[in-house]
C-alpha atoms as a PDB file:
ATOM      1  CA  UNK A   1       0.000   0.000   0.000  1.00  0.00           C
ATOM      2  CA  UNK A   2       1.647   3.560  -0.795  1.00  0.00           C
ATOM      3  CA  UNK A   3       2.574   4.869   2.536  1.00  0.00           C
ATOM      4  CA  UNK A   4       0.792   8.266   1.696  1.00  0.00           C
ATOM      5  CA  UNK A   5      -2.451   6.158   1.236  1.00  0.00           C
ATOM      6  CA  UNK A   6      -2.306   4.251   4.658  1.00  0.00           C
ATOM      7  CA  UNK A   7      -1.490   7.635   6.238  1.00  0.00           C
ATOM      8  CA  UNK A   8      -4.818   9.439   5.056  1.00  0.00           C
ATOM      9  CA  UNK A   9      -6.273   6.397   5.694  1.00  0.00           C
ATOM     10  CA  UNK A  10      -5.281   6.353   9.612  1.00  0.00           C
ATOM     11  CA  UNK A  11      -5.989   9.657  10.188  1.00  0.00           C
ATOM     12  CA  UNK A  12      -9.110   9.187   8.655  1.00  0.00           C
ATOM     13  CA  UNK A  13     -10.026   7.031  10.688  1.00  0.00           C
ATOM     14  CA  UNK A  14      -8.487   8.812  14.028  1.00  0.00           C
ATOM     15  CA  UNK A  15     -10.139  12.148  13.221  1.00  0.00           C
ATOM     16  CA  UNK A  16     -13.756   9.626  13.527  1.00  0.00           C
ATOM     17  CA  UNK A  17     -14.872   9.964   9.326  1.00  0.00           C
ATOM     18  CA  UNK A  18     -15.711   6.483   7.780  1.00  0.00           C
ATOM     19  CA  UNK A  19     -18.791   4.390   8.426  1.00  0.00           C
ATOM     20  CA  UNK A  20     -21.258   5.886  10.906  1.00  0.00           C
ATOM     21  CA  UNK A  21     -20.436   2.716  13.398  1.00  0.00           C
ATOM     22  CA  UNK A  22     -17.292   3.186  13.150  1.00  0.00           C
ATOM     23  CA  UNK A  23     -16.959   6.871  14.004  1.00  0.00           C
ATOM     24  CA  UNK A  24     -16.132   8.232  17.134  1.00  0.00           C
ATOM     25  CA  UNK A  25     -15.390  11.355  18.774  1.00  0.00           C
ATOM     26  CA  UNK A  26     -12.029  13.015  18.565  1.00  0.00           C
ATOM     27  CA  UNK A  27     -11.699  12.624  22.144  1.00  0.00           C
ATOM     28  CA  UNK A  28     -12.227   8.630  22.170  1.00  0.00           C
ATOM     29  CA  UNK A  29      -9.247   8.667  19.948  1.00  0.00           C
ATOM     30  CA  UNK A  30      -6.160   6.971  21.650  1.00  0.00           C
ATOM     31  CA  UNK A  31      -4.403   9.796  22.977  1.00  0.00           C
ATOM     32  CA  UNK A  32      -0.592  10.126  23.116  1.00  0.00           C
ATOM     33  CA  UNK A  33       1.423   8.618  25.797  1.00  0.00           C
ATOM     34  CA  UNK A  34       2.284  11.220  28.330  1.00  0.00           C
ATOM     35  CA  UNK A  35       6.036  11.754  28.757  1.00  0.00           C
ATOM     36  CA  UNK A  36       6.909  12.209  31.567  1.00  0.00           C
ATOM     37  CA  UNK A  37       9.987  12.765  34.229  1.00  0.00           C
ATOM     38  CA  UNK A  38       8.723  11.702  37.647  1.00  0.00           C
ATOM     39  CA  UNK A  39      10.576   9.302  39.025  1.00  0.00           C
ATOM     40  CA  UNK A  40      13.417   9.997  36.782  1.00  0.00           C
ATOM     41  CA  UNK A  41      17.175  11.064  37.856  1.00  0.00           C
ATOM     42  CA  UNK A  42      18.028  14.746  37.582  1.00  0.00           C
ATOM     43  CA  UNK A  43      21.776  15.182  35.866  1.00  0.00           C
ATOM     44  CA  UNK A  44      22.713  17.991  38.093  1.00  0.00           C
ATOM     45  CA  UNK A  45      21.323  20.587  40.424  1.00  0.00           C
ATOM     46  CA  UNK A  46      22.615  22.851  37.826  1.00  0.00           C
ATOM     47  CA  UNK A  47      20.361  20.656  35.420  1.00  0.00           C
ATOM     48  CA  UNK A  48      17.705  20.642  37.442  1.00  0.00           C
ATOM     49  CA  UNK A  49      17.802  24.558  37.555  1.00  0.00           C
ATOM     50  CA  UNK A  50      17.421  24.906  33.724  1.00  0.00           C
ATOM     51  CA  UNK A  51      14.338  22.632  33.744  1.00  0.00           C
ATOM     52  CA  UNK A  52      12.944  24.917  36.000  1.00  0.00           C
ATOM     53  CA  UNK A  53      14.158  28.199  34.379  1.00  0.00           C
ATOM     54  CA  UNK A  54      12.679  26.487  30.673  1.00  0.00           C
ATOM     55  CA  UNK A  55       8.814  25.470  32.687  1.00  0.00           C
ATOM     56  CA  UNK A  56       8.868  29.186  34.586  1.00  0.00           C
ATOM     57  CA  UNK A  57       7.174  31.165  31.587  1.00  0.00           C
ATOM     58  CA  UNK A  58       4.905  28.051  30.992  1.00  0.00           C
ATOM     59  CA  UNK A  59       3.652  27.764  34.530  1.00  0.00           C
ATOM     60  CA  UNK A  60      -0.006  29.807  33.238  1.00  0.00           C
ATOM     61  CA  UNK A  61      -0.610  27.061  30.292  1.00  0.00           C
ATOM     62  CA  UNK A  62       1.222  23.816  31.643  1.00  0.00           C
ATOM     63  CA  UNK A  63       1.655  24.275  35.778  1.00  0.00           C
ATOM     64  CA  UNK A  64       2.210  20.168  35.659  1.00  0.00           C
ATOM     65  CA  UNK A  65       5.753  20.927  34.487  1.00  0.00           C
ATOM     66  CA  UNK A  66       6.502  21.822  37.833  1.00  0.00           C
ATOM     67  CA  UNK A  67       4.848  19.042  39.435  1.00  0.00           C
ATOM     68  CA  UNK A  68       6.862  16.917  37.249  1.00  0.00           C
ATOM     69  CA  UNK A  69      10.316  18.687  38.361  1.00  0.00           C
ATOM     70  CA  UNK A  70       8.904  18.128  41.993  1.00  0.00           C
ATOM     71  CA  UNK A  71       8.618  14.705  41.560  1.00  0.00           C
ATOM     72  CA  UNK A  72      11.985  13.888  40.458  1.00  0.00           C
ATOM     73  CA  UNK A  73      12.211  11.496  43.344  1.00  0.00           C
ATOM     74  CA  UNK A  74      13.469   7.870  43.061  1.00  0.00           C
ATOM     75  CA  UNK A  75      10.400   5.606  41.644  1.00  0.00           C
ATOM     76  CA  UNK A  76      10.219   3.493  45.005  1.00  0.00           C
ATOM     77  CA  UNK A  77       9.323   7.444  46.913  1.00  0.00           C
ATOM     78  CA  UNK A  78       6.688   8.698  43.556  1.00  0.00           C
ATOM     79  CA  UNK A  79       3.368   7.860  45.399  1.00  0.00           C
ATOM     80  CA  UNK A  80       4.789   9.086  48.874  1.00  0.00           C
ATOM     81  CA  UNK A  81       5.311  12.618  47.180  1.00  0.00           C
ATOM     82  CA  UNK A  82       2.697  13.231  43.989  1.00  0.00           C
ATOM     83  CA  UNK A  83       0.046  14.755  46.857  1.00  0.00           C
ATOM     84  CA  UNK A  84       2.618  16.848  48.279  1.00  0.00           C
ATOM     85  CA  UNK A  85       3.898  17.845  44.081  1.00  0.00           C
ATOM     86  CA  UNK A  86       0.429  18.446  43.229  1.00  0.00           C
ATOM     87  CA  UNK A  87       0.010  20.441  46.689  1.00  0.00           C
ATOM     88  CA  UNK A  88       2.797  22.851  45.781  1.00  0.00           C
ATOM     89  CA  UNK A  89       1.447  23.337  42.178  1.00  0.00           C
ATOM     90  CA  UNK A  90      -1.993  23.952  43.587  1.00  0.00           C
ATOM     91  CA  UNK A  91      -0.767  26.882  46.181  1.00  0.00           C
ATOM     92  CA  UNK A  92       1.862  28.082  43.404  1.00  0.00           C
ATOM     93  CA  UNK A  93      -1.046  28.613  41.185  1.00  0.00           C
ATOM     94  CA  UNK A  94      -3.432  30.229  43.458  1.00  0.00           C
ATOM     95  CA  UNK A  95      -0.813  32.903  44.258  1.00  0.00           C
ATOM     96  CA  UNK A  96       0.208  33.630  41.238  1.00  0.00           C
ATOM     97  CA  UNK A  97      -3.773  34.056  40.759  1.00  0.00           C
ATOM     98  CA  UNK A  98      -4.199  35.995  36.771  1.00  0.00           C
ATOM     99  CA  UNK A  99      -0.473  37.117  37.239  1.00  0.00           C
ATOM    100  CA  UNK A 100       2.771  35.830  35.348  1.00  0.00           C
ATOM    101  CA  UNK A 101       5.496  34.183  36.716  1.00  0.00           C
ATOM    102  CA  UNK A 102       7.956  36.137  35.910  1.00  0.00           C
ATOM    103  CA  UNK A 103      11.740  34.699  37.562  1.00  0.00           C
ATOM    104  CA  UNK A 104      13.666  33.330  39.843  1.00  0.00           C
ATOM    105  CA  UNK A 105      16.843  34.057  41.636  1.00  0.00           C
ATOM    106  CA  UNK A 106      18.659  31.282  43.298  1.00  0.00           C
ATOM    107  CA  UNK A 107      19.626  33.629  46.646  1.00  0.00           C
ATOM    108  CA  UNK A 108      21.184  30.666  49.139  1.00  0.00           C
ATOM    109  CA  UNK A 109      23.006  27.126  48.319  1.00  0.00           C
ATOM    110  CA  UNK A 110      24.519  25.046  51.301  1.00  0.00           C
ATOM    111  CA  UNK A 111      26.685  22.013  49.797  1.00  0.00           C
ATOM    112  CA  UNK A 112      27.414  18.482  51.561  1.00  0.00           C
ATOM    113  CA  UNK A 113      30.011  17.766  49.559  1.00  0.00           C
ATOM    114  CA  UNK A 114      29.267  15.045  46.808  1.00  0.00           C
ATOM    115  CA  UNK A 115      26.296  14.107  48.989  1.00  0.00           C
ATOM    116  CA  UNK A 116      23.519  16.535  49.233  1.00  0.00           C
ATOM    117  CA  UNK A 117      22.639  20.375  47.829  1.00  0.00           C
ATOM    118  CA  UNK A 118      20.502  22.604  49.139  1.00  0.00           C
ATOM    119  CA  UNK A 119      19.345  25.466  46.850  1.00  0.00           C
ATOM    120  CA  UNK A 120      16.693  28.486  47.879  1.00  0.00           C
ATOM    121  CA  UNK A 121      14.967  30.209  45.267  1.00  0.00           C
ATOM    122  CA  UNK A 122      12.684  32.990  45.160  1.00  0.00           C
ATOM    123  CA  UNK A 123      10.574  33.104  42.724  1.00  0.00           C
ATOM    124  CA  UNK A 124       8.664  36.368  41.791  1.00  0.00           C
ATOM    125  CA  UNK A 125       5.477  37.442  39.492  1.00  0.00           C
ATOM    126  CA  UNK A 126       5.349  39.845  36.961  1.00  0.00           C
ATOM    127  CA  UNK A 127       3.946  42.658  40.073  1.00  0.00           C
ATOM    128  CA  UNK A 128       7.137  42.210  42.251  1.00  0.00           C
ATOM    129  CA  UNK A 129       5.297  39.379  44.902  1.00  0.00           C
ATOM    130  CA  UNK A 130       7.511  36.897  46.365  1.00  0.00           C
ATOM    131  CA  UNK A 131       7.583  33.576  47.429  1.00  0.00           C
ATOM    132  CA  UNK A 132      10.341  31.193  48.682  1.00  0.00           C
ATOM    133  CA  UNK A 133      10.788  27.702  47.540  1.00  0.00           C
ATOM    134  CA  UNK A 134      13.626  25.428  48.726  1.00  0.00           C
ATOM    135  CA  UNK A 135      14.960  22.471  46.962  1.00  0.00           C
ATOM    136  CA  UNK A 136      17.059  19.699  48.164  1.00  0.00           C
ATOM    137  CA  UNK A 137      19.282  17.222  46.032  1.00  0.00           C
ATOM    138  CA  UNK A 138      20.619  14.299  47.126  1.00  0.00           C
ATOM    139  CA  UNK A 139      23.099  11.799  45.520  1.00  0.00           C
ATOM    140  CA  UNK A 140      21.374   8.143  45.854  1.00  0.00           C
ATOM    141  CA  UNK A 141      23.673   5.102  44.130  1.00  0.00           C
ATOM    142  CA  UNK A 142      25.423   7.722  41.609  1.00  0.00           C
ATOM    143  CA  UNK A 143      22.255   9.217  40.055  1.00  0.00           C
ATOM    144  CA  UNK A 144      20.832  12.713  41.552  1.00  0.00           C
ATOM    145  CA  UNK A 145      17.481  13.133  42.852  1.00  0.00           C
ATOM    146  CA  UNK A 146      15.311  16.081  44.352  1.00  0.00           C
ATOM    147  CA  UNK A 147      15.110  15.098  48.231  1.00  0.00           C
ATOM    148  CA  UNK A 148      12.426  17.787  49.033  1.00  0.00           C
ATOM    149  CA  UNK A 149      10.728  20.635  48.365  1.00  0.00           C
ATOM    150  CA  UNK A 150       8.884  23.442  50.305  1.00  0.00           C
ATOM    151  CA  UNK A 151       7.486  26.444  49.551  1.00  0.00           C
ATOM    152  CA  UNK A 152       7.580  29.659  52.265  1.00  0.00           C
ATOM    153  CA  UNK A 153       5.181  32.897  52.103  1.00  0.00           C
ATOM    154  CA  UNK A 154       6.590  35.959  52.001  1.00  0.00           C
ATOM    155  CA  UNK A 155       6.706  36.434  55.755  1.00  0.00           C
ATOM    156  CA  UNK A 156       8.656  33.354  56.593  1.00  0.00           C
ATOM    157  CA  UNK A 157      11.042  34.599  53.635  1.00  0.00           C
ATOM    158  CA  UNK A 158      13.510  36.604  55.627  1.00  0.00           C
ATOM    159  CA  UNK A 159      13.527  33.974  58.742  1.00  0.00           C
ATOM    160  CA  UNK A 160      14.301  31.111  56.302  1.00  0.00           C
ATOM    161  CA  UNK A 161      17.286  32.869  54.960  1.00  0.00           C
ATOM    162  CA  UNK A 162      18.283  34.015  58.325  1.00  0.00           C
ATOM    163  CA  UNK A 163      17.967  37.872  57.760  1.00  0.00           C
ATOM    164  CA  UNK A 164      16.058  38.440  60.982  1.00  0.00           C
END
């Protein structure tokens, strides 16, 4: 069959024209496999860090991308910390309300050696708001791995970062 044929033929098909038993709405079509990187190493903290800087401007259309760098936990810990990613995403969202997020500075980094990384970021909307998140790293049988996350209001801000 000429491969431009069987093309127009499955999308036929997919897009639900043919026979009027065999048509179905676009959204009973199979959809595409979500890809995902939960449960997957990180390269680097530094890596890490340009995921995040890449999802920032996205977080108003797709906030899952930073569920999914949240959840860059080792696959045995996934289901102990989706609530908790999906918790984060949730407040994240309702403070940034209609606003943008608009960047982040990385403003405190304690490292353990090959072991462990600490980073605090604050990450600010598009009116000047603020709001503290800090991420750990750890290094788990050679691969790197978010440890935690938690996010801080603006008034627990300055005590976090010990400027009181």
């Amino acid at each position: 069959m000429n491969k431009n044929l069987f093309l127009a033929l499955a999308f036929t098909v997919l897009a639900g024209e043919g026979r009027a038993d065999e048509r179905k709405p676009l959204s009973a079509a199979a959809a595409p496999p979500k890809v995902t990187t939960a449960g997957r190493p990180i390269v680097s903290a530094e890596a890490w860090e340009t995921e995040l800087s890449a999802c920032l401007p996205l977080f108003k259309v797709k906030p899952r991308c930073f569920t999914e760098l949240f959840l860059r936990v080792p696959p045995r810990q996934l289901s102990l910390f989706e609530s908790e990613a999906e918790r984060l995403t949730s407040d994240l969202s309702r403070w940034v309300g209609k606003d943008e997020l608009s960047t982040f500075y990385r403003v405190k980094e304690q490292v353990l050696g090959e072991w462990m990384t600490v980073r605090h970021y604050v990450l600010e909307d598009t009116q000047g708001n603020v709001r503290l998140i800090r991420v750990s790293f750890r290094r788990m049988a050679a691969e790197w791995w978010v440890q935690g996350v938690r996010l801080f209001d603006k008034d627990e801000l300055e005590k976090e970062l010990g400027l009181d």
